[in-house]
Protein backbone atom coordinates (compact mmCIF):
# COMPACT_ATOMS: atom_id res chain seq x y z
CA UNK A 1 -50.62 -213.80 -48.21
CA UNK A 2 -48.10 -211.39 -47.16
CA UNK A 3 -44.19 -211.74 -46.91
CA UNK A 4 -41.73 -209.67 -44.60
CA UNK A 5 -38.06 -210.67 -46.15
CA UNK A 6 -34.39 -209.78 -46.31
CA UNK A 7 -32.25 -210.28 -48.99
CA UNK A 8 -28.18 -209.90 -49.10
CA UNK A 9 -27.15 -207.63 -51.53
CA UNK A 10 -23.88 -208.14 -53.62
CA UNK A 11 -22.04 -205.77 -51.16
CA UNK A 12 -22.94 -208.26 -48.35
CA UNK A 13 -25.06 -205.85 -46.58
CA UNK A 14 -29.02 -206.89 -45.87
CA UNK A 15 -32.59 -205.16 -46.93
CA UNK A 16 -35.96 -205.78 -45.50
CA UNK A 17 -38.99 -205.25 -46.82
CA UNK A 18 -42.96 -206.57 -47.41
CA UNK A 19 -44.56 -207.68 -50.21
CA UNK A 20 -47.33 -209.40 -51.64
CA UNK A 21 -45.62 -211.67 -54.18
CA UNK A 22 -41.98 -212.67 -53.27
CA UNK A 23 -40.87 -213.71 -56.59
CA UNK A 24 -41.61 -210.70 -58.66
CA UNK A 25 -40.47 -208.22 -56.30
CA UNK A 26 -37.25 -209.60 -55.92
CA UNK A 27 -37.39 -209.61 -59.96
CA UNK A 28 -37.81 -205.96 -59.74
CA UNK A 29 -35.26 -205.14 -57.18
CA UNK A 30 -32.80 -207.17 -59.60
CA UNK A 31 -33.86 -205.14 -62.59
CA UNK A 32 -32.40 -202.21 -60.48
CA UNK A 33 -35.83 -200.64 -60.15
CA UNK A 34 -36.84 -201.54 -56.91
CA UNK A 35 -36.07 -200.01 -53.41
CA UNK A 36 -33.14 -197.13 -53.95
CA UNK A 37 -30.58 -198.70 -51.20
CA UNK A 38 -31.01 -201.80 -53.62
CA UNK A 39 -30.36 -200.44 -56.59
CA UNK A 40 -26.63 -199.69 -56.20
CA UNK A 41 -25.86 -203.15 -54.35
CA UNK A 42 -26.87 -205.56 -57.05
CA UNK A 43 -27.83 -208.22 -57.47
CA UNK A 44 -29.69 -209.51 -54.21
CA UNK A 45 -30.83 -212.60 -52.84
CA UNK A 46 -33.36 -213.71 -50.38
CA UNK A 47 -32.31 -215.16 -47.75
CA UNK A 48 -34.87 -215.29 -45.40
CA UNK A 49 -39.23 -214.51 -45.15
CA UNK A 50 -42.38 -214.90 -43.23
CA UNK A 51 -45.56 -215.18 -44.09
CA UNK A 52 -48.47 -213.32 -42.76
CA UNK A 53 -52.42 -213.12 -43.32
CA UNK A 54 -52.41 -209.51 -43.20
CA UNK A 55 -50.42 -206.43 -44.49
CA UNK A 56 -50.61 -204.74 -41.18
CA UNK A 57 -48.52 -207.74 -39.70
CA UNK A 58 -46.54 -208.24 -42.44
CA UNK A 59 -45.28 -203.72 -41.81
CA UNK A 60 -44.85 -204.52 -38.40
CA UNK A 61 -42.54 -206.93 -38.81
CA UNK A 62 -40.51 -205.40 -41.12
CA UNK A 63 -40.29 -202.46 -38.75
CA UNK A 64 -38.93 -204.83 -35.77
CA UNK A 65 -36.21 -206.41 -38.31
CA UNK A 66 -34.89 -202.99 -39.80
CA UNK A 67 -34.50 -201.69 -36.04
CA UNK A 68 -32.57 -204.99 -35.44
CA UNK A 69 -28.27 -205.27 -35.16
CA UNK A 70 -26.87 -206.83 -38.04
CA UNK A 71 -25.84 -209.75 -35.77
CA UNK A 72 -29.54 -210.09 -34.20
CA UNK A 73 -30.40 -210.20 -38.31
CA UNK A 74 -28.29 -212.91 -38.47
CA UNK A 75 -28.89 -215.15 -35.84
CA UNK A 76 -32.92 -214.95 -36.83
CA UNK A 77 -31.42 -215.79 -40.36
CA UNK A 78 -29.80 -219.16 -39.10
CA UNK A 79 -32.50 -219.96 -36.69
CA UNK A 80 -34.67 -219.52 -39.80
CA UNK A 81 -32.55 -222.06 -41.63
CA UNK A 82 -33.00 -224.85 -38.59
């Protein structure tokens, strides 16, 4: 299984990205030695993720949801949450 997620960074501001296991990742990024936008903004939290069967789908999502407006983040965020 493959994830596409955000998480909300202690400055408020969001990061996307794919992984294969959720849970350590987001470890790592809170150990300050994950992605480099992360590192300066922590800690993080998810707050949102889909799954996929491949890692191909799983890229091109995350692609879509970085080219996305904060606001269109946020309204698949709390359509997410319905």
């Amino acid at each position: 299984m493959y994830y596409t997620y955000i998480v909300e960074c202690a400055d408020g501001t969001y990061y996307t990205g794919y992984t294969v296991n959720l849970e350590k990742r987001l470890h790592t990024h809170n150990l300050g030695k994950g992605a480099k936008y992360t590192r300066a903004r922590l800690p993080v939290s998810l707050i949102y993720r889909e799954e996929f069967a491949t890692k191909e789908e799983a890229m091109s999502r995350e692609w879509q949801i970085k080219h996305m407006t904060r606001q269109q983040k946020q309204k698949l965020i709390e359509q997410k949450k319905d």
